[in-house]
Protein backbone atom coordinates (compact mmCIF):
# COMPACT_ATOMS: atom_id res chain seq x y z
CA UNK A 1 -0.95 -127.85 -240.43
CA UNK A 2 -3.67 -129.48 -239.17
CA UNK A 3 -5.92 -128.24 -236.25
CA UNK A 4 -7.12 -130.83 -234.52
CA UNK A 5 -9.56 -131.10 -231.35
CA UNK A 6 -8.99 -134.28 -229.05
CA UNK A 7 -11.25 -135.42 -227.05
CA UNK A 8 -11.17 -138.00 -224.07
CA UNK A 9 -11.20 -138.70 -220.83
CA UNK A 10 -9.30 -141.78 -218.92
CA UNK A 11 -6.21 -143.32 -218.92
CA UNK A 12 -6.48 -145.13 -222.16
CA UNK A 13 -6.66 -141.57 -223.95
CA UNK A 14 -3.52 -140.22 -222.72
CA UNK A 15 -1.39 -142.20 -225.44
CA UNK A 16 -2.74 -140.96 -228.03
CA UNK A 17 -3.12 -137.31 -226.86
CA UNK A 18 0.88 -137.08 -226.46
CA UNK A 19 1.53 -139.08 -229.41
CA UNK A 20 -0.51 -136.13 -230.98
CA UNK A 21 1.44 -133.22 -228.66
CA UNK A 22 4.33 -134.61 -230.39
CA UNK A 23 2.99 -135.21 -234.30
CA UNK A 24 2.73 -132.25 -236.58
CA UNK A 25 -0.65 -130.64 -236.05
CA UNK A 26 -1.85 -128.15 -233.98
CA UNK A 27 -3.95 -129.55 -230.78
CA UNK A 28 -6.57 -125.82 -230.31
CA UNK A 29 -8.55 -128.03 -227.78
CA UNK A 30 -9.08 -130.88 -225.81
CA UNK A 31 -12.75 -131.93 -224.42
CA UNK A 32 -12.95 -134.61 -221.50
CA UNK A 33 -15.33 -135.21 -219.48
CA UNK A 34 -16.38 -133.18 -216.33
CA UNK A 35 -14.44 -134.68 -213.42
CA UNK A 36 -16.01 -136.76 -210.56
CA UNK A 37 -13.36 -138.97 -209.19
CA UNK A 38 -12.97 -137.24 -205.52
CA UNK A 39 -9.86 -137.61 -203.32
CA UNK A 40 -10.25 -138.38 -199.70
CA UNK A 41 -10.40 -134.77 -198.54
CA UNK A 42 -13.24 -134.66 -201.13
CA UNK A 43 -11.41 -133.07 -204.15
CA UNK A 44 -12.37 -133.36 -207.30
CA UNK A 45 -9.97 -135.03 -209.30
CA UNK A 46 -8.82 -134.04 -213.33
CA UNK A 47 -9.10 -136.53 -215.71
CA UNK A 48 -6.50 -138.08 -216.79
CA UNK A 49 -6.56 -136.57 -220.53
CA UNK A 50 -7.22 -132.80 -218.30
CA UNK A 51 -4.28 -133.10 -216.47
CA UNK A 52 -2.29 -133.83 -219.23
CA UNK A 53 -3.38 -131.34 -221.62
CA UNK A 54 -2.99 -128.70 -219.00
CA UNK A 55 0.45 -129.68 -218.46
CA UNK A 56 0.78 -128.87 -221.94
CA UNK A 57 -0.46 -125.42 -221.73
CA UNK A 58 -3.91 -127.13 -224.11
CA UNK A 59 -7.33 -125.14 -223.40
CA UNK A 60 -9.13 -127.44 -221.74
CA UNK A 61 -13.42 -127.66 -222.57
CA UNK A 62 -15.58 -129.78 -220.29
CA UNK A 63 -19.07 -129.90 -221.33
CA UNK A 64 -22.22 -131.99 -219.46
CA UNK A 65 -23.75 -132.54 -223.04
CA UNK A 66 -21.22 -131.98 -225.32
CA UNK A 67 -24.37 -131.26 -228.01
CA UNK A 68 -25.57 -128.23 -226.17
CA UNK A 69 -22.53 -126.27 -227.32
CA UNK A 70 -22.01 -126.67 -230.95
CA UNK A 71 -21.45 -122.84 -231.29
CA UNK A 72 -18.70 -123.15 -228.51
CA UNK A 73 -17.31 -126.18 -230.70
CA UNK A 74 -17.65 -124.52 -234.15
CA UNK A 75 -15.38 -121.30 -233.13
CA UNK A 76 -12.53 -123.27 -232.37
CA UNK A 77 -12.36 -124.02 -236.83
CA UNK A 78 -11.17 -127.35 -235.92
CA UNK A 79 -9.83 -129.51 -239.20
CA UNK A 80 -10.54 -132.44 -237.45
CA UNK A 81 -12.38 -133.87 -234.22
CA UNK A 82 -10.27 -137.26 -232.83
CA UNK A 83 -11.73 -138.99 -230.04
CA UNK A 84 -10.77 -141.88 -227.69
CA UNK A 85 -13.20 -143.24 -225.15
CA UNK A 86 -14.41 -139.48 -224.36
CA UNK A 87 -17.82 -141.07 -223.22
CA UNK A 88 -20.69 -138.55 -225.06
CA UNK A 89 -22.03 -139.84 -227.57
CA UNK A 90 -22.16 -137.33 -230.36
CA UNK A 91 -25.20 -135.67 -232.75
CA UNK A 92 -24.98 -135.19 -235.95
CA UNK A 93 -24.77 -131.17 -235.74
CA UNK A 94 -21.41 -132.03 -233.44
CA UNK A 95 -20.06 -134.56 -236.17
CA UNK A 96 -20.71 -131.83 -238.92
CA UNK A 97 -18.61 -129.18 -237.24
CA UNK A 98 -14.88 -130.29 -238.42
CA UNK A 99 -13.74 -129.99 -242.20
CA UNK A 100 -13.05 -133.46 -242.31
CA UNK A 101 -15.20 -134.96 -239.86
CA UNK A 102 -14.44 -136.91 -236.25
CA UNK A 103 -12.27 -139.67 -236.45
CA UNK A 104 -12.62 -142.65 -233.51
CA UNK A 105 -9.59 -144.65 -231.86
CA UNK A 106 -11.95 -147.91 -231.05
CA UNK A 107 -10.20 -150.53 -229.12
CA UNK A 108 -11.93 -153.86 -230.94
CA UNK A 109 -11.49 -154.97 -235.03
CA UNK A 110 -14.89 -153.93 -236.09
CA UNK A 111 -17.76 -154.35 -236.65
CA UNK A 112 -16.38 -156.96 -234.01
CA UNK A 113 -17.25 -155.51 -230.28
CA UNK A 114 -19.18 -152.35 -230.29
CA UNK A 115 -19.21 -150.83 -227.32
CA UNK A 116 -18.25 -149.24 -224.20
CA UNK A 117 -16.40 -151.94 -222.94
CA UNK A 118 -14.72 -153.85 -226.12
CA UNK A 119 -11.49 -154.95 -224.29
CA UNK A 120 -13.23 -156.89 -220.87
CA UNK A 121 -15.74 -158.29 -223.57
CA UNK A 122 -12.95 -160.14 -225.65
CA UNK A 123 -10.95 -161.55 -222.74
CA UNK A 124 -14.33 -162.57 -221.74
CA UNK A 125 -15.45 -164.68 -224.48
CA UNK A 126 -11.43 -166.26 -224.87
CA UNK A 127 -10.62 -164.47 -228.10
CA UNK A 128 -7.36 -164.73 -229.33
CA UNK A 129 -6.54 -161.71 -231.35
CA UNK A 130 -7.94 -158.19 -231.22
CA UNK A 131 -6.64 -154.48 -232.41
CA UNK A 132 -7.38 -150.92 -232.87
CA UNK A 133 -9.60 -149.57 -235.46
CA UNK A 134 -9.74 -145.95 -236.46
CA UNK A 135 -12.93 -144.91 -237.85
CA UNK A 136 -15.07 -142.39 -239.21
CA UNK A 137 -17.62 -141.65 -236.49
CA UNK A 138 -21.75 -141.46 -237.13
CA UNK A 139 -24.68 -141.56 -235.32
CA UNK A 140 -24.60 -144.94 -234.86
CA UNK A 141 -22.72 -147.17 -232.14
CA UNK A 142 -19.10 -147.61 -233.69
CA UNK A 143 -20.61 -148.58 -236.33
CA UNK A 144 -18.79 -145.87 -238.62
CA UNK A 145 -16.57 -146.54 -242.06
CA UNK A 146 -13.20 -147.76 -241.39
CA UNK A 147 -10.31 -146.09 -242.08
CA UNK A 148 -7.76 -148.53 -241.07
CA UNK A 149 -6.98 -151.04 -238.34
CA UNK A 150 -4.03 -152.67 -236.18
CA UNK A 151 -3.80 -156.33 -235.05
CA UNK A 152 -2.64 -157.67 -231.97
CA UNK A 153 -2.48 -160.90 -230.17
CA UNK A 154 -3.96 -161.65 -226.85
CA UNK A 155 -1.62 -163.00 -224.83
CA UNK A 156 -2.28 -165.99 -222.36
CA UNK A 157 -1.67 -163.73 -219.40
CA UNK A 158 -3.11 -160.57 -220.78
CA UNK A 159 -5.79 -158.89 -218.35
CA UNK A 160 -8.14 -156.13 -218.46
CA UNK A 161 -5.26 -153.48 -217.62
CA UNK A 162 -2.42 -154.92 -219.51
CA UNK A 163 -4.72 -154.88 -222.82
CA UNK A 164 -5.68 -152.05 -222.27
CA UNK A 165 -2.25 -150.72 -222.13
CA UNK A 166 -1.36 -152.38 -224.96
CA UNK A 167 -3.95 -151.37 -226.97
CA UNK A 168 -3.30 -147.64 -225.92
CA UNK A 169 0.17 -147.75 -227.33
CA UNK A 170 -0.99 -149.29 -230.44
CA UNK A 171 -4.32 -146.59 -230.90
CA UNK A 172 -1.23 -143.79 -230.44
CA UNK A 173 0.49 -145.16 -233.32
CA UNK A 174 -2.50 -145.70 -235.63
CA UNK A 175 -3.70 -142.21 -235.21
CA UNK A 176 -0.95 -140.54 -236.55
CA UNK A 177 -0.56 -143.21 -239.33
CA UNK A 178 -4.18 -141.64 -240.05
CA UNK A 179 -3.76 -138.71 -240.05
CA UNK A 180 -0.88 -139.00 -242.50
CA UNK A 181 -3.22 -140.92 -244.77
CA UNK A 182 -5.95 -138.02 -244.53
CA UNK A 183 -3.89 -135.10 -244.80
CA UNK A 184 -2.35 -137.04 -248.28
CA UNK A 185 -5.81 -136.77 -249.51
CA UNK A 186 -5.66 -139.91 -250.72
CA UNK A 187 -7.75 -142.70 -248.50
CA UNK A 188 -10.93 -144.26 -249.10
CA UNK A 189 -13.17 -145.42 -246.11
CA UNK A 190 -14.41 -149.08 -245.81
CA UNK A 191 -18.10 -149.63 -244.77
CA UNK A 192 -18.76 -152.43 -241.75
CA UNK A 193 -20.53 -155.46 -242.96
CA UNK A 194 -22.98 -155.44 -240.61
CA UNK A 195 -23.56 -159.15 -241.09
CA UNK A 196 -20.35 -159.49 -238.91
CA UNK A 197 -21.32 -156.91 -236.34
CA UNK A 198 -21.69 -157.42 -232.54
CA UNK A 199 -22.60 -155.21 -229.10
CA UNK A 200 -21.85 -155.69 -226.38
CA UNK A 201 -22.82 -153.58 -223.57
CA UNK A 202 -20.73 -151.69 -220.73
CA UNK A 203 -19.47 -153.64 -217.85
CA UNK A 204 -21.53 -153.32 -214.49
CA UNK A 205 -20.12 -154.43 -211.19
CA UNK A 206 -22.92 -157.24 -210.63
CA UNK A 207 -21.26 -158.87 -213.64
CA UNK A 208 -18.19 -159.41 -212.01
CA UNK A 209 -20.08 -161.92 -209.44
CA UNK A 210 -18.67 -164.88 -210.20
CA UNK A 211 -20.73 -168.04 -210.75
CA UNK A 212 -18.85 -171.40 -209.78
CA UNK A 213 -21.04 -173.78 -212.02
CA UNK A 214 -19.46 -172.29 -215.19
CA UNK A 215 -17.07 -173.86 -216.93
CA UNK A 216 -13.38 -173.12 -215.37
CA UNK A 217 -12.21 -171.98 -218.29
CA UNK A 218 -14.99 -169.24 -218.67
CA UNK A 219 -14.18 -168.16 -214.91
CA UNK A 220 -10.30 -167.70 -215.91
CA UNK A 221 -10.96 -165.40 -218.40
CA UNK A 222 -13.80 -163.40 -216.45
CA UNK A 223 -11.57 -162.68 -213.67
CA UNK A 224 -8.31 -161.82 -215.99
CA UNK A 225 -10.60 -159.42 -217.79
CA UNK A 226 -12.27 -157.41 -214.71
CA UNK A 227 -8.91 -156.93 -213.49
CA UNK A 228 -8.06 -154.32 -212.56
CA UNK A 229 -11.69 -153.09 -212.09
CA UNK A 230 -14.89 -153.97 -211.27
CA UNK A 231 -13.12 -157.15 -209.33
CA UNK A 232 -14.28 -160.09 -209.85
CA UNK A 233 -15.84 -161.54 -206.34
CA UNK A 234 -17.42 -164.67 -204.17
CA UNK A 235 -18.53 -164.91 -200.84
CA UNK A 236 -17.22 -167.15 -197.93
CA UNK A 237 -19.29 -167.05 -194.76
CA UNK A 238 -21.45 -164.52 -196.33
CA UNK A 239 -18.53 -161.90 -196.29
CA UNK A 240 -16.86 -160.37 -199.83
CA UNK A 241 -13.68 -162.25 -201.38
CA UNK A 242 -12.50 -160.32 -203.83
CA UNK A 243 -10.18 -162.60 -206.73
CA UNK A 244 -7.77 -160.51 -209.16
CA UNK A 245 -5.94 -163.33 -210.24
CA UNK A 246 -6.39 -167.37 -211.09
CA UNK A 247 -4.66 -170.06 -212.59
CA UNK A 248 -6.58 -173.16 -214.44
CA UNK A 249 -5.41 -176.67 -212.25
CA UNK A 250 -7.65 -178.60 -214.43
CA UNK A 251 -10.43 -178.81 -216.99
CA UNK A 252 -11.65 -182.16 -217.67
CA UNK A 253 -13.76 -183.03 -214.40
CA UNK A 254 -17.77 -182.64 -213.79
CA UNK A 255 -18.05 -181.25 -210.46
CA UNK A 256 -21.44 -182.62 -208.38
CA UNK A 257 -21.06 -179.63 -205.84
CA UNK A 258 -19.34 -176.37 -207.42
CA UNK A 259 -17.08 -173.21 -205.09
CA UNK A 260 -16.25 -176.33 -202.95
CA UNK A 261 -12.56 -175.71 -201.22
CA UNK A 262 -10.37 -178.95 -202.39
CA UNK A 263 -7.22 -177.67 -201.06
CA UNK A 264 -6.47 -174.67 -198.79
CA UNK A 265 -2.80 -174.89 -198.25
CA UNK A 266 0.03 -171.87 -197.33
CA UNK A 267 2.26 -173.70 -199.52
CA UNK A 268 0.53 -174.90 -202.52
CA UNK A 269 -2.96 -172.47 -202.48
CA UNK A 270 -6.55 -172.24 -202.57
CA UNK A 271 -8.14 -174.64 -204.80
CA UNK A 272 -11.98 -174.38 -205.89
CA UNK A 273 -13.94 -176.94 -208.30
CA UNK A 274 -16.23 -175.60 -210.81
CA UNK A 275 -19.00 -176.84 -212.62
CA UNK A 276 -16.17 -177.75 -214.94
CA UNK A 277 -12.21 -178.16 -213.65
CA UNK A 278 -10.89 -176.35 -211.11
CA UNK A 279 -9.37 -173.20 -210.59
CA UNK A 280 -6.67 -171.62 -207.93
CA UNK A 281 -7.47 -168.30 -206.79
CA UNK A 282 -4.20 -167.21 -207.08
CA UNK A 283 -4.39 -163.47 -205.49
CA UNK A 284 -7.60 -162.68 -203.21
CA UNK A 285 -8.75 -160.33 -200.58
CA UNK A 286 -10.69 -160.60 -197.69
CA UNK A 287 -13.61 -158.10 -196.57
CA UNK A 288 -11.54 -155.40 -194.37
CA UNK A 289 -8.55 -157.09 -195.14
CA UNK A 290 -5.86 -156.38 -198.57
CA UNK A 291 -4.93 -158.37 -201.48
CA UNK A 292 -2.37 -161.05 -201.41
CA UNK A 293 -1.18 -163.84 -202.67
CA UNK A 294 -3.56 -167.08 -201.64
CA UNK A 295 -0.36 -168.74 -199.94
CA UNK A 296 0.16 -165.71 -197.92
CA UNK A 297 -3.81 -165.44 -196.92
CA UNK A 298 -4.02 -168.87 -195.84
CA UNK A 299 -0.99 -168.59 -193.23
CA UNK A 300 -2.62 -165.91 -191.39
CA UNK A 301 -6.89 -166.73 -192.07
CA UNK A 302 -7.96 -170.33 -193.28
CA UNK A 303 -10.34 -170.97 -195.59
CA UNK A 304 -11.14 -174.63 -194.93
CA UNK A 305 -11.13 -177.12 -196.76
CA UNK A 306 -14.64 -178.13 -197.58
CA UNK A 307 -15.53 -174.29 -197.15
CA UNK A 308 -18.25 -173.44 -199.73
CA UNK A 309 -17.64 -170.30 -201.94
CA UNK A 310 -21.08 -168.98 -203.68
């Protein structure tokens, strides 16, 4: 039987790990990161992957600098290291610990979207398919051979969260396919052509600013990939509107002034022109106030018509 240490630390990672609980190995640790999510009494929270493992009755190892304990690491006589978006990046002495290596759930179809953030980055830029690829993990930034990967499509609708979710359900399934591959001792591991390779760098909350000369198009999928979080946002009267949701009204005009207000109605919404088309912001929120549908906003606060958003 396998004994294999998992390590990871949000939401996305929890999948996997009970996928694992559930497969035919033996889990001897789990790593996440230390937690810094407070409560509002000023708790510190668990990580998601913590929480569960302890429910579990797993041993639970948070490390600052995961490389500063290789002899903690190399007692445990792992088989196998998996990881999903545990957030270290790991030295070669901590890659050379487990018989067969670490093994990476990356949410992209590499070389494709290395990365911190692959998921947000390929709503982003429109794609229309993406995946799961399990890899063999080096030095360098996911940039490990491949083991195998898993296709999906991107739906229309998709946003940040729900492809993430997906893509968590999918990185369960194609870790224990793996792992049945490496324990048959019969794989082979793909290099990346690097040719094909791209980065893309982890989300910060001044990128979700959103910039109404773009194309409408390029807005849509911005705000449908920083949702749930960071927010996308504007600014009327100088104060924060926060947008988790728009539709595309239409793509084909040039817009002379851009974030102008066309129509600001409680029945039909809140329409803003772009540089190209314009957009609905179909569920917003107001500095102090909570999100809600545009229809519902504009009964109780207008936003004018002719109001400038910037």
């Amino acid at each position: 039987m396998l004994k294999v240490v998992y390590l990871g630390t949000p939401e996305f990672a929890v999948p996997p790990l009970l996928k694992l609980i559930d497969y035919k190995c033996k889990i001897i640790g789990v790593i996440s990161q230390p937690n810094r999510k407070k409560d509002r009494k000023g708790n510190l929270i668990d990580t998601p992957v913590k929480a569960v493992a302890q429910k579990f009755g797993i041993k639970v190892y948070q490390y600052e600098k995961i490389k500063n304990n290789c002899e903690d690491l190399r007692r445990l006589n792992a088989d196998i290291f998996i990881t999903c978006a545990y957030g270290q990046i790991l030295t070669q002495e901590v890659l050379n610990i487990p018989r067969y290596g670490v093994f990476n759930i990356h949410a992209s179809l590499l070389p494709k979207y290395r990365g911190a953030a692959p998921v947000q980055w390929a709503l982003i830029n429109g794609e229309k398919k993406t995946g799961i690829t399990i890899m063999k993990t080096d030095i360098g930034i996911d940039s490990g051979e491949i083991l195998l990967q898993k296709e999906i499509d991107i739906k229309d609708n998709d946003t940040g969260g729900t492809l993430l979710q997906r893509l968590s359900l999918l990185g369960a399934d194609a870790i224990i396919e793996a792992l049945d591959i490496i324990k048959s001792g019969e794989f082979s591991l793909q290099a990346q052509d690097e040719k094909n390779a791209s980065y893309f760098p982890l989300i910060k909350k001044s990128d979700a600013l959103i910039d109404f000369c773009d194309d409408c198009k390029n807005i849509y999928n911005k705000i449908r990939a920083f949702n749930p979080a960071p927010v996308c946002f504007t600014h009327y009267n100088g104060d924060l509107l926060k947008v988790y949701t728009a539709d595309i009204i239409e793509h084909s005009s040039i817009n002379k002034i851009v974030g102008l207000v066309t129509l600001s109605d409680s029945k039909k919404g809140l329409y803003v022109t772009c540089g190209r088309g314009t957009l609905r912001l179909r569920e917003i929120q107001l500095a102090g106030g909570k999100a809600m549908q545009d229809t519902e906003l504009l009964k109780g606060k207008a936003i004018p018509v002719n109001s400038i958003l910037k």
